[in-house]
N, C-alpha and C. Protein backbone atom coordinates (compact mmCIF):
# COMPACT_ATOMS: atom_id res chain seq x y z
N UNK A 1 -90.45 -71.89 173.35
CA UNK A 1 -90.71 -73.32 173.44
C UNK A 1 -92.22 -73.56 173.33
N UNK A 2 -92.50 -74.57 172.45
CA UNK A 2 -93.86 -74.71 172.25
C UNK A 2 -94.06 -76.17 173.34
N UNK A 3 -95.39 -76.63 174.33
CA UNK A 3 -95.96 -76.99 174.73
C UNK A 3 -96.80 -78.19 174.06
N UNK A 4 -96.39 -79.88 174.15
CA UNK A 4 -97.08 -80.78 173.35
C UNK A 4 -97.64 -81.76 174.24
N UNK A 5 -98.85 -82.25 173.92
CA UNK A 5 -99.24 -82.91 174.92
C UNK A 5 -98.84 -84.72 174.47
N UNK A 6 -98.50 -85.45 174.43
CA UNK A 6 -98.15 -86.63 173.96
C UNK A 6 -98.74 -88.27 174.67
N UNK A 7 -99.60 -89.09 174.12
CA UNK A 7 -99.54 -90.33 174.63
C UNK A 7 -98.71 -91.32 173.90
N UNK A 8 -97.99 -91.86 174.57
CA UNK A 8 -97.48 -93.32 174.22
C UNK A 8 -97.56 -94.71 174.28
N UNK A 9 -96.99 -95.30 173.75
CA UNK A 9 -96.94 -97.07 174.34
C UNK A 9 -95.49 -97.18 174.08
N UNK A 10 -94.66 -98.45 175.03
CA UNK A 10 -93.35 -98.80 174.86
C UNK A 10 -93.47 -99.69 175.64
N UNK A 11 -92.62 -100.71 175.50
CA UNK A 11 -92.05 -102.00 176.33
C UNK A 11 -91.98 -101.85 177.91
N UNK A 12 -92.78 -102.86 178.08
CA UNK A 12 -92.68 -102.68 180.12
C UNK A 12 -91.43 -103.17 180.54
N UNK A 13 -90.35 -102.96 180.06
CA UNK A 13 -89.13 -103.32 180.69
C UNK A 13 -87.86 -102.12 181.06
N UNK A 14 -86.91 -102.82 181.86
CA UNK A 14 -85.84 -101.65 182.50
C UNK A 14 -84.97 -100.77 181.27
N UNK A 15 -85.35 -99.62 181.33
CA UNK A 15 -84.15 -99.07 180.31
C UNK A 15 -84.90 -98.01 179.22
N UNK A 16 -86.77 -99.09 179.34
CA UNK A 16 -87.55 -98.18 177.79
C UNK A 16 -87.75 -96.72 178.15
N UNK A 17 -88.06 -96.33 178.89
CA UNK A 17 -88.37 -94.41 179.68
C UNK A 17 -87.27 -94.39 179.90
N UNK A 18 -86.06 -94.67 180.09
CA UNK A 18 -84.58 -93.99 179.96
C UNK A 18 -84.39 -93.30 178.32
N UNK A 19 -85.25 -94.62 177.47
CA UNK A 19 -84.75 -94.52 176.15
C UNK A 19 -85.22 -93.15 175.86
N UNK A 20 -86.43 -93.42 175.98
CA UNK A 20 -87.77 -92.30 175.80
C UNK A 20 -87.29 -90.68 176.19
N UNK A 21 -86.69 -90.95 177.69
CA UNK A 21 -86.48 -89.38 178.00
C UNK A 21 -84.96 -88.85 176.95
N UNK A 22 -84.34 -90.26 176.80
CA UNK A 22 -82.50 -89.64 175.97
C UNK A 22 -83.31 -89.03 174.87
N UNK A 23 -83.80 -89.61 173.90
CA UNK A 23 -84.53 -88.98 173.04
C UNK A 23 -85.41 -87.74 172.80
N UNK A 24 -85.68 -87.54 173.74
CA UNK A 24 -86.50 -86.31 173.88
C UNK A 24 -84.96 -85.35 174.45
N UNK A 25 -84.79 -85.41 174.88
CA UNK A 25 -83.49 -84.64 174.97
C UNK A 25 -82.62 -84.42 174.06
N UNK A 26 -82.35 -85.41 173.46
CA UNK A 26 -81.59 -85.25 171.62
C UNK A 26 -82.51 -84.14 171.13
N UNK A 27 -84.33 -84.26 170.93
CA UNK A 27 -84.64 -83.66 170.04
C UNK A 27 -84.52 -82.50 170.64
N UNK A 28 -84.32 -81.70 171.98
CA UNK A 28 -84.00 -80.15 171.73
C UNK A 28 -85.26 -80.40 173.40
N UNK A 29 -86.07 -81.87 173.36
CA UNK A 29 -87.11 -81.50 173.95
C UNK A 29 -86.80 -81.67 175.94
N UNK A 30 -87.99 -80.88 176.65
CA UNK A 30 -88.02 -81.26 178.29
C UNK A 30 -89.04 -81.21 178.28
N UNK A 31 -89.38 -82.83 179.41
CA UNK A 31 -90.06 -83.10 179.80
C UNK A 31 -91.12 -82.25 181.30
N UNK A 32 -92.11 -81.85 181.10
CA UNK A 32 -92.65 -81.35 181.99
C UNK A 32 -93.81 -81.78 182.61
N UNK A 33 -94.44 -82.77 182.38
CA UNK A 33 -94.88 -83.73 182.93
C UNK A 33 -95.12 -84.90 182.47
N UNK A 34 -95.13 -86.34 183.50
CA UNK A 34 -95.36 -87.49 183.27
C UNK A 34 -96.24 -88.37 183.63
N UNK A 35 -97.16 -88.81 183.46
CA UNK A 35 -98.00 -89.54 184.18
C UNK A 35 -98.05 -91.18 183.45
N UNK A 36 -97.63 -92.61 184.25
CA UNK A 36 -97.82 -93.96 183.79
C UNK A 36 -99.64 -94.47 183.92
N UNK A 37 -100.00 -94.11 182.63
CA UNK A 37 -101.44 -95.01 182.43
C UNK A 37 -101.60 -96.40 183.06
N UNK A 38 -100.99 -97.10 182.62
CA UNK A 38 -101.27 -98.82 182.76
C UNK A 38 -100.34 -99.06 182.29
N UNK A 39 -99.93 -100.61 182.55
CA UNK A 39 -99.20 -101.65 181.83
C UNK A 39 -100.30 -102.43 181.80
N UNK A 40 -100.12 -103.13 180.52
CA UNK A 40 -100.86 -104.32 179.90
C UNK A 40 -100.05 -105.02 179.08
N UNK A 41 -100.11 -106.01 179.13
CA UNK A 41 -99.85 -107.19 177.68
C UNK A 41 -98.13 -106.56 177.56
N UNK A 42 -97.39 -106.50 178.60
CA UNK A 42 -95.76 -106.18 178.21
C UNK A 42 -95.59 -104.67 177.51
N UNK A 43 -96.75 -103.98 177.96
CA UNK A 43 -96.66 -102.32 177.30
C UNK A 43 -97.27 -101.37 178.66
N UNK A 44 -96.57 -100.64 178.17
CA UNK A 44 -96.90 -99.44 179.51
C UNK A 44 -97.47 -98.08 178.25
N UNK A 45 -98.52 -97.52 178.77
CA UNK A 45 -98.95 -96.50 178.38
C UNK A 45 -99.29 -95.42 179.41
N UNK A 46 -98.31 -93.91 178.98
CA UNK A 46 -97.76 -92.69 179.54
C UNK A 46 -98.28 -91.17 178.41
N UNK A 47 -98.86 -90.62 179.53
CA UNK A 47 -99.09 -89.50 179.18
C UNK A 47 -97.88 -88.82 179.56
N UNK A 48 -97.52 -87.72 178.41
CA UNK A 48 -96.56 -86.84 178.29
C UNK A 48 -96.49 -85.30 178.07
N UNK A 49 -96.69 -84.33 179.11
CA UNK A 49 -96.10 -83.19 178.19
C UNK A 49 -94.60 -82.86 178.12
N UNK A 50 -94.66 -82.25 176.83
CA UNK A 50 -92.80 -81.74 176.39
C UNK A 50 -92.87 -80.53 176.00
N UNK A 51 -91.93 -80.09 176.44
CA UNK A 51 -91.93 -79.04 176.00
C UNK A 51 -90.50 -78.80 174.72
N UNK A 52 -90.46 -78.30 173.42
CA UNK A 52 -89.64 -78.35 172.39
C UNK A 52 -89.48 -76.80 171.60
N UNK A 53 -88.74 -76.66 171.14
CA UNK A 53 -88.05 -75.55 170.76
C UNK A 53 -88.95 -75.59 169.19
N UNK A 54 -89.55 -74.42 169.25
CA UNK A 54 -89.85 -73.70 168.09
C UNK A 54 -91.50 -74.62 168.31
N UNK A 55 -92.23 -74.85 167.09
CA UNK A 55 -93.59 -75.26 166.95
C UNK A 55 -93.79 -76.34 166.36
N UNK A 56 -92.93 -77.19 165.55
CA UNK A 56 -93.24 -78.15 164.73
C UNK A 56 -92.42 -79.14 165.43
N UNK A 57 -93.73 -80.30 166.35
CA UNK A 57 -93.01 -81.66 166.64
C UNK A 57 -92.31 -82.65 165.99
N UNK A 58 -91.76 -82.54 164.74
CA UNK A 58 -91.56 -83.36 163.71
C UNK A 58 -90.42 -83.59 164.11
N UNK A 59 -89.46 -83.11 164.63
CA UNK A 59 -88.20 -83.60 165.06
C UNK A 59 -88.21 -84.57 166.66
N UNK A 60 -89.18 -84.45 167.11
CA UNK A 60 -89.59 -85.32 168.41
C UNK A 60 -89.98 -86.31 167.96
N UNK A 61 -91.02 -86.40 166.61
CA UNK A 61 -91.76 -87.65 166.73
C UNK A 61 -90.58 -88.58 165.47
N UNK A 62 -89.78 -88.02 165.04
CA UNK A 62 -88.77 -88.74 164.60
C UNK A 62 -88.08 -89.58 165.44
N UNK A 63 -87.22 -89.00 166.59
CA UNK A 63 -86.54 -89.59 167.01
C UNK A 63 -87.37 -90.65 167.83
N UNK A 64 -88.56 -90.33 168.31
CA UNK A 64 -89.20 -91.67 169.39
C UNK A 64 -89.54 -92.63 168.30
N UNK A 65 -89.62 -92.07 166.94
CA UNK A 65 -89.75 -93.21 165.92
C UNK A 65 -88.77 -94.38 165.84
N UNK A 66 -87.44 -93.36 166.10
CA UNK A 66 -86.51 -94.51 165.69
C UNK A 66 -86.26 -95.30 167.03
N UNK A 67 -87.12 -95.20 168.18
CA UNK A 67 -86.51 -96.47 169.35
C UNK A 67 -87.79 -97.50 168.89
N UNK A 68 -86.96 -98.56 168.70
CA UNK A 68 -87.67 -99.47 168.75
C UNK A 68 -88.84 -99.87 169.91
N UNK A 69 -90.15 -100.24 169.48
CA UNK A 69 -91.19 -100.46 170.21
C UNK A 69 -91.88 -99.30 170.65
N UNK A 70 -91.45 -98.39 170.41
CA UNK A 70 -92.22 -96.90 170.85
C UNK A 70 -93.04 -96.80 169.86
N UNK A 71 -94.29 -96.39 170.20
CA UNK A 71 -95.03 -95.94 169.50
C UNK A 71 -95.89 -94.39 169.85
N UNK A 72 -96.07 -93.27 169.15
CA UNK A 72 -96.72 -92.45 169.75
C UNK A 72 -97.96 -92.07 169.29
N UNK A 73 -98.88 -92.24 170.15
CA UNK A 73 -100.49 -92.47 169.77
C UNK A 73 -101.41 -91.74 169.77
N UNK A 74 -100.94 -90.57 170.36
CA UNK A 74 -101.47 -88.94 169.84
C UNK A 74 -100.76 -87.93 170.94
N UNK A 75 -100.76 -86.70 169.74
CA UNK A 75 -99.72 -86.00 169.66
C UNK A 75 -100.39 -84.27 169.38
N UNK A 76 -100.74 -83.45 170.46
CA UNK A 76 -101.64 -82.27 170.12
C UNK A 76 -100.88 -81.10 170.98
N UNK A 77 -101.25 -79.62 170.22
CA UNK A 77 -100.64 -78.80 171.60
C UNK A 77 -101.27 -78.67 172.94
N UNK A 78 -100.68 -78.20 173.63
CA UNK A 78 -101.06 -78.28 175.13
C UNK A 78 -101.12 -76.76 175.26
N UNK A 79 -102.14 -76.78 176.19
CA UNK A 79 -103.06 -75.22 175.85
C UNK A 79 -102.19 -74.68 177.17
């Protein structure tokens, strides 16, 4: 399992980090740590590490692609 360090933005409402973690679980990925930055302006921004099977995040940053309002705003390995 490769080690990714991830920031986000998503909707400050009930249900969006449910969405966030189903997804990361589809992609193969676990979460190993979380930390909530701020909410501002109806967005919450969260630092993420995941941990995902094999080396290439491309199947993670797909699926948080497809929830609406997610955005992921950098995306590096975690040492």
């Amino acid at each position: 399992m490769a080690l990714f360090k991830m920031q986000i933005t998503l909707p400050d409402r009930p249900g969006s980090l449910g969405a966030v973690a189903s997804a990361i679980g589809f992609a193969g990925g676990d979460i190993r740590s979380f930390v909530v930055l701020r909410s501002e302006d109806g967005r919450g921004v969260d630092d993420l590490t995941v941990a995902i099977p094999g080396s290439d995040p491309t199947d993670l940053l797909n699926v948080l692609n497809d929830i609406g309002g997610v955005e992921v705003v950098s995306i590096s390995p975690a040492q």
